[in-house]
N, C-alpha and C. Protein backbone atom coordinates (compact mmCIF):
# COMPACT_ATOMS: atom_id res chain seq x y z
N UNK A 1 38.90 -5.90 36.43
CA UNK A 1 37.79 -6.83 36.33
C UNK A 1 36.46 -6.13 36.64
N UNK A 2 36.03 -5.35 37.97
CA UNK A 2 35.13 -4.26 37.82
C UNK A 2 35.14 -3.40 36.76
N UNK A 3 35.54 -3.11 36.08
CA UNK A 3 35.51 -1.88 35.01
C UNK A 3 34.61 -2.95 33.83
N UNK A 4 35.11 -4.16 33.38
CA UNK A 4 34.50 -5.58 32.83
C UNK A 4 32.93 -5.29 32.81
N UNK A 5 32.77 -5.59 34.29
CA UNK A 5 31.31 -5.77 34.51
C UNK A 5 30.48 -4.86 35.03
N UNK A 6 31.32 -3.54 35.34
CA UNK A 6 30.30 -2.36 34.55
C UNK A 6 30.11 -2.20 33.13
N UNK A 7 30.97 -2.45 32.33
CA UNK A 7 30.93 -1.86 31.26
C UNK A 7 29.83 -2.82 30.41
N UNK A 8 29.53 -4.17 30.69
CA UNK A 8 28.87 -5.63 30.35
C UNK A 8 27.44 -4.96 31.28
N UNK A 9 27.37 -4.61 32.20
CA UNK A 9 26.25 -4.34 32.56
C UNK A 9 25.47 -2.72 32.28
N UNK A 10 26.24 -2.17 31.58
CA UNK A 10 25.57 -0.68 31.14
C UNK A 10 25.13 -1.31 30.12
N UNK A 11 26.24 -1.80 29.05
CA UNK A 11 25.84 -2.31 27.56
C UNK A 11 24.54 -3.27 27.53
N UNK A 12 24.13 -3.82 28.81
CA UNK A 12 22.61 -4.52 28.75
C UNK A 12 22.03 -3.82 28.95
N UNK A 13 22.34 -2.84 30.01
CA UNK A 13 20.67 -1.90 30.25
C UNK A 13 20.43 -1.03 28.78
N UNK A 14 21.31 -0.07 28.30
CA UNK A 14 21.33 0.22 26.74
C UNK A 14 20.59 -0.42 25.72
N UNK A 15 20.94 -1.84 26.05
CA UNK A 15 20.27 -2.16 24.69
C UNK A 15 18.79 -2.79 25.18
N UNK A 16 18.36 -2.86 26.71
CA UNK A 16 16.83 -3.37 26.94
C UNK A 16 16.18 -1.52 26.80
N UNK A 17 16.60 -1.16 27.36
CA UNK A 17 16.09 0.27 27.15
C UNK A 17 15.80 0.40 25.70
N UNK A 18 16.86 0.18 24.60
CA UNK A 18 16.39 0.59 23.17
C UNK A 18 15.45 -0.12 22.53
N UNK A 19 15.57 -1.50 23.07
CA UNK A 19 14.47 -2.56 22.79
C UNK A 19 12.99 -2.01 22.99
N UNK A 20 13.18 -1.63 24.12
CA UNK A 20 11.67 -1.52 24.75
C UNK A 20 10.96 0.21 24.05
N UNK A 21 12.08 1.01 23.61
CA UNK A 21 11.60 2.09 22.43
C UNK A 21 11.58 1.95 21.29
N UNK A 22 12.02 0.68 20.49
CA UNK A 22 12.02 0.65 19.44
C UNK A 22 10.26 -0.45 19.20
N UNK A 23 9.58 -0.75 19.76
CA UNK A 23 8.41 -1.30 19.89
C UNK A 23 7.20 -0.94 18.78
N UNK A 24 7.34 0.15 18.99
CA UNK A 24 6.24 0.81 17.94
C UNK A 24 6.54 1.27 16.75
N UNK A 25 5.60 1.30 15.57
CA UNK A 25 6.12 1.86 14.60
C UNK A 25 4.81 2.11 13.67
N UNK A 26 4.92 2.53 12.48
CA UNK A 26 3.71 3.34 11.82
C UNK A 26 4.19 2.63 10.36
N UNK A 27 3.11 2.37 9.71
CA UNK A 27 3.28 2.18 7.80
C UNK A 27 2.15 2.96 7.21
N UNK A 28 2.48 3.42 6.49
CA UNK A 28 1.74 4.15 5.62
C UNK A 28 1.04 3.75 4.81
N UNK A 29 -0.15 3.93 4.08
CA UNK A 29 -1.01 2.73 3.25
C UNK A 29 -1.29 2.70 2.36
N UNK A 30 -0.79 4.39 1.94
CA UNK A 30 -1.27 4.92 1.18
C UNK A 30 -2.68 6.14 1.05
N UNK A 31 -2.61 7.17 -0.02
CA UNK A 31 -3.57 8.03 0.23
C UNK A 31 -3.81 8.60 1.70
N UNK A 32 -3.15 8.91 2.53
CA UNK A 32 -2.92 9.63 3.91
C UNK A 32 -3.12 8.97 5.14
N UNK A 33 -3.68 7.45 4.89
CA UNK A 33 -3.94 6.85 5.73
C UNK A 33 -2.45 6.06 6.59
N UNK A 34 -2.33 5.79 7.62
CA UNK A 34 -1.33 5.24 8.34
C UNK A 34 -1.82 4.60 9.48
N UNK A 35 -1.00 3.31 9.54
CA UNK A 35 -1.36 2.29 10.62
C UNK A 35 -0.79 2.78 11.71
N UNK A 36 -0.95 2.50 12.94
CA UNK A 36 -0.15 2.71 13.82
C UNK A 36 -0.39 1.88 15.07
N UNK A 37 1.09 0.82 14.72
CA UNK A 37 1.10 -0.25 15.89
C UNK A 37 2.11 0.52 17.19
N UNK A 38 1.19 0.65 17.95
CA UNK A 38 1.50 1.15 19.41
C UNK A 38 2.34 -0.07 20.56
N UNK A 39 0.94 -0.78 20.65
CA UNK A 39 0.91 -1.98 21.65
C UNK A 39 0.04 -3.10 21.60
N UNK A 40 -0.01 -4.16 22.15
CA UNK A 40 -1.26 -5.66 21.51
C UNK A 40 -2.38 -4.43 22.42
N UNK A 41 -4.08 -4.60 21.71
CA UNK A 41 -4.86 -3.68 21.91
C UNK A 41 -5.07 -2.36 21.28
N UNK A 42 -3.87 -2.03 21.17
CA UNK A 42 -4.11 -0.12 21.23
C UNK A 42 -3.27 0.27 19.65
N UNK A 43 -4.32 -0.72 18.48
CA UNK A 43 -3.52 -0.26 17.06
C UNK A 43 -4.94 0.37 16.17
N UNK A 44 -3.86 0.95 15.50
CA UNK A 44 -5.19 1.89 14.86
C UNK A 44 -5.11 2.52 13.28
N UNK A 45 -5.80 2.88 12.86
CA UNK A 45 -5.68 3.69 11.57
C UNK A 45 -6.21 4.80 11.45
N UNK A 46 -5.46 5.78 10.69
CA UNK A 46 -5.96 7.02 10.62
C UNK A 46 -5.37 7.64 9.72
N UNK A 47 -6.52 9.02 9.23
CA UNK A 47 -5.88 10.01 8.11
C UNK A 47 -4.71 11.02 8.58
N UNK A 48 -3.72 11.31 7.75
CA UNK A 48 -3.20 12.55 8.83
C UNK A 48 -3.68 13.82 8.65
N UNK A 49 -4.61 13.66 7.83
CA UNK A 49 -5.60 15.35 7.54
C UNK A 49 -6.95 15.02 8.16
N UNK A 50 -7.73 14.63 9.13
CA UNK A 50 -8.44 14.19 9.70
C UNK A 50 -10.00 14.46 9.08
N UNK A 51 -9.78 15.95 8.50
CA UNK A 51 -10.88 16.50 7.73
C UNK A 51 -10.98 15.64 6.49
N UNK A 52 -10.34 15.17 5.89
CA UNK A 52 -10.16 14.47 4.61
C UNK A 52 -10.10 12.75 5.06
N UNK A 53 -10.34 12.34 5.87
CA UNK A 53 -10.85 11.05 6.25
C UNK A 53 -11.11 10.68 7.54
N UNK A 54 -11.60 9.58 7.66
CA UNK A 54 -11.34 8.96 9.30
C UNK A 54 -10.11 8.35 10.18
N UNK A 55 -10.99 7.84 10.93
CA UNK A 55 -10.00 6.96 12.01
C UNK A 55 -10.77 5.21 11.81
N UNK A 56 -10.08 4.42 11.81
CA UNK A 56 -10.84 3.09 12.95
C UNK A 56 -9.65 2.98 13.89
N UNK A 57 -10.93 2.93 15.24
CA UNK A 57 -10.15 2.52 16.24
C UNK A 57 -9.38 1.65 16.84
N UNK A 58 -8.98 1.71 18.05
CA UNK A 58 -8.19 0.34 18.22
C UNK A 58 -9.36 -0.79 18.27
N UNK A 59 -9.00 -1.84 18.28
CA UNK A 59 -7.74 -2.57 18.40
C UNK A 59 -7.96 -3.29 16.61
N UNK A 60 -6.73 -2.80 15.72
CA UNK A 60 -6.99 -3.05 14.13
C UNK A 60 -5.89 -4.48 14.40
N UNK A 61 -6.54 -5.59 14.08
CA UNK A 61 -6.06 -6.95 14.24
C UNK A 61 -5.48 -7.31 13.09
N UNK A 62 -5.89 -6.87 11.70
CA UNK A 62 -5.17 -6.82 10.56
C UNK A 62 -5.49 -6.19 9.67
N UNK A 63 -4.93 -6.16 8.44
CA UNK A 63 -5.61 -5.39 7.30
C UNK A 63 -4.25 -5.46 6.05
N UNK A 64 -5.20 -5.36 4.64
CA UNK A 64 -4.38 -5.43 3.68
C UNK A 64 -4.89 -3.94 2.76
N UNK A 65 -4.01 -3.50 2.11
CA UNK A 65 -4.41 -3.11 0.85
C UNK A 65 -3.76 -3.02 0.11
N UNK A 66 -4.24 -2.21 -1.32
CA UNK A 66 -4.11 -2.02 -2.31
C UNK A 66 -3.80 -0.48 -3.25
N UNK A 67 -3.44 0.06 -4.41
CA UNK A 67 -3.82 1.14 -4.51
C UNK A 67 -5.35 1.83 -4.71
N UNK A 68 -6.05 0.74 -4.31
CA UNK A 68 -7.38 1.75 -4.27
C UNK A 68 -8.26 1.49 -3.28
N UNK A 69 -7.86 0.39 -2.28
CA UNK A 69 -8.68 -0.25 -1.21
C UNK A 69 -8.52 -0.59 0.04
N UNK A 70 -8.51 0.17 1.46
CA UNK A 70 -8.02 -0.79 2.42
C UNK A 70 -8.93 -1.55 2.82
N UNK A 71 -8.61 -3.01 3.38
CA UNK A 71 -9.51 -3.25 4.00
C UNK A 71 -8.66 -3.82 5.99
N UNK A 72 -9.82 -3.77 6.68
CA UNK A 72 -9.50 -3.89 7.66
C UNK A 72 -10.17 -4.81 8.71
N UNK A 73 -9.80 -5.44 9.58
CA UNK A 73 -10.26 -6.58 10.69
C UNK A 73 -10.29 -5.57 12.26
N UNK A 74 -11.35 -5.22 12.39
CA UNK A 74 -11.09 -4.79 13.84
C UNK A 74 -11.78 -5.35 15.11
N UNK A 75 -11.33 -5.60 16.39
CA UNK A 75 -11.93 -6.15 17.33
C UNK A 75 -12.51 -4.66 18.49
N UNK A 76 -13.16 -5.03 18.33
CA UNK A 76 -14.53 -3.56 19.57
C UNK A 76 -13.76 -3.75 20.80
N UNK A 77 -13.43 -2.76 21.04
CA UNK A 77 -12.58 -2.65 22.32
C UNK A 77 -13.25 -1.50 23.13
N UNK A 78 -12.99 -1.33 24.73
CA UNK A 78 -13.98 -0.61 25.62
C UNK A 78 -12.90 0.60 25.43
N UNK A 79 -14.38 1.91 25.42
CA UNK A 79 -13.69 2.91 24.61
C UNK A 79 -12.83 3.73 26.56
N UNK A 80 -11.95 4.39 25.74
CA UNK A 80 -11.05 4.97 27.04
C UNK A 80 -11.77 6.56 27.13
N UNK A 81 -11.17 7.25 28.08
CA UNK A 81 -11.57 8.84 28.18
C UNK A 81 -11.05 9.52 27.09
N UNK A 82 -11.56 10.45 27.01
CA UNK A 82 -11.07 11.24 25.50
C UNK A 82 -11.31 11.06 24.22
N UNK A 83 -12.01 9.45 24.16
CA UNK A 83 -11.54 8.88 22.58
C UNK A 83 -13.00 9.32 22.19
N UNK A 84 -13.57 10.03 20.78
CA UNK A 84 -14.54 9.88 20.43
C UNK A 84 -15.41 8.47 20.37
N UNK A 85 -16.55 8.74 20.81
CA UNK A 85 -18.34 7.99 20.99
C UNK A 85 -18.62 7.20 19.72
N UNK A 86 -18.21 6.17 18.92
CA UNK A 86 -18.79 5.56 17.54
C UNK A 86 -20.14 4.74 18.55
N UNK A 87 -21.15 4.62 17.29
CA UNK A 87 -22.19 4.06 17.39
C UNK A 87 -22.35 3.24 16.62
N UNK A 88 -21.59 1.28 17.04
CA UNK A 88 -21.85 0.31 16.82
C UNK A 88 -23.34 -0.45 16.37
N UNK A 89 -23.72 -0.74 15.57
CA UNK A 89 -24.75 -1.11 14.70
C UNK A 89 -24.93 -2.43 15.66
N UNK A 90 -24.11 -3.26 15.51
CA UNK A 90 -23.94 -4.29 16.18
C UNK A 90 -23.29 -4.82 16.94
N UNK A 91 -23.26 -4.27 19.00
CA UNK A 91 -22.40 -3.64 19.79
C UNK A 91 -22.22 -4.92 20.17
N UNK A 92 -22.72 -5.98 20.11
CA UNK A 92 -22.34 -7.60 20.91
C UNK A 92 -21.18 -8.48 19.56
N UNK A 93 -20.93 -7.50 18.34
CA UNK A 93 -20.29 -8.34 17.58
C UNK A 93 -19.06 -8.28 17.92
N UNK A 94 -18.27 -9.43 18.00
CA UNK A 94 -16.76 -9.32 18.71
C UNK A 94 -15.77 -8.40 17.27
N UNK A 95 -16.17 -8.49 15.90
CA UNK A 95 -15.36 -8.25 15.28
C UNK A 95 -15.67 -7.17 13.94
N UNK A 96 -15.28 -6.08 13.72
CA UNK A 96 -16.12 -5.41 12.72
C UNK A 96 -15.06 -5.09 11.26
N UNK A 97 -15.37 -4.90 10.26
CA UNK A 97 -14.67 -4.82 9.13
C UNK A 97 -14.80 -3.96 8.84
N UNK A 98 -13.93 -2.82 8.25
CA UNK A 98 -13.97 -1.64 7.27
C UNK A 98 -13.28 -1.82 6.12
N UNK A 99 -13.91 -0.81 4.78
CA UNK A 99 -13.41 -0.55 4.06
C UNK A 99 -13.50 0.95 3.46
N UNK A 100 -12.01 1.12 3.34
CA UNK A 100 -11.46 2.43 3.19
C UNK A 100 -11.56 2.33 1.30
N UNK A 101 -11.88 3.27 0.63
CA UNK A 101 -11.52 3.59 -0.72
C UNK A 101 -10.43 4.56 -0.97
C-alpha cells in the first residue's frame, strides 16, 4: 500500500513539474519574425536576424497577420535592466500599435 502512494505521489509531482515547463512557447509569423509567449507581461516579438529587423517589446497583448503584414497591440510596460531605451512619442498612452511589413 506504501509503494501505491509513492508511486501516486511521484506521478503528481512529474506531471506539475511538466506543466509548469511546458508554459511557454514561440510561433513563427512569418518572414523571421517570432512571437514569444513567455509569461502574462513579458511577451514579445522579434526578428531572429536582429540586423534585418526589430523587436516590439513586452508586453504584445495580441496580434494577427498575414503574408505581408503583422500587425500588433502592445501595452507600455516599465522597462527592466538590460532591455534597450525606446523613445515613446506618446509615453502616457496605455496602448501602442505596430506594423510590421
Amino acid at each position: 500500500m506504501k509503494n501505491i502512494i509513492h508511486i501516486c505521489f511521484l506521478i503528481t509531482i512529474l506531471f506539475l513539474f511538466n506543466e509548469a515547463a511546458c508554459s511557454d512557447y514561440a510561433e513563427n509569423l512569418g518572414n523571421g519574425y517570432i512571437y514569444m509567449h513567455e509569461e502574462k507581461g513579458n511577451n514579445f516579438i522579434y526578428h531572429e536576424f536582429p540586423l534585418k529587423g526589430g523587436k516590439i517589446p513586452r508586453d504584445v497583448i495580441s496580434f494577427d497577420y498575414d503574408k505581408e503584414f503583422i500587425i500588433v497591440k502592445q501595452k507600455l510596460m516599465p522597462r527592466v535592466a538590460g532591455e534597450k531605451e525606446i523613445n515613446y512619442k506618446y509615453r502616457d498612452s496605455i496602448f501602442y500599435y505596430w506594423l510590421i511589413e
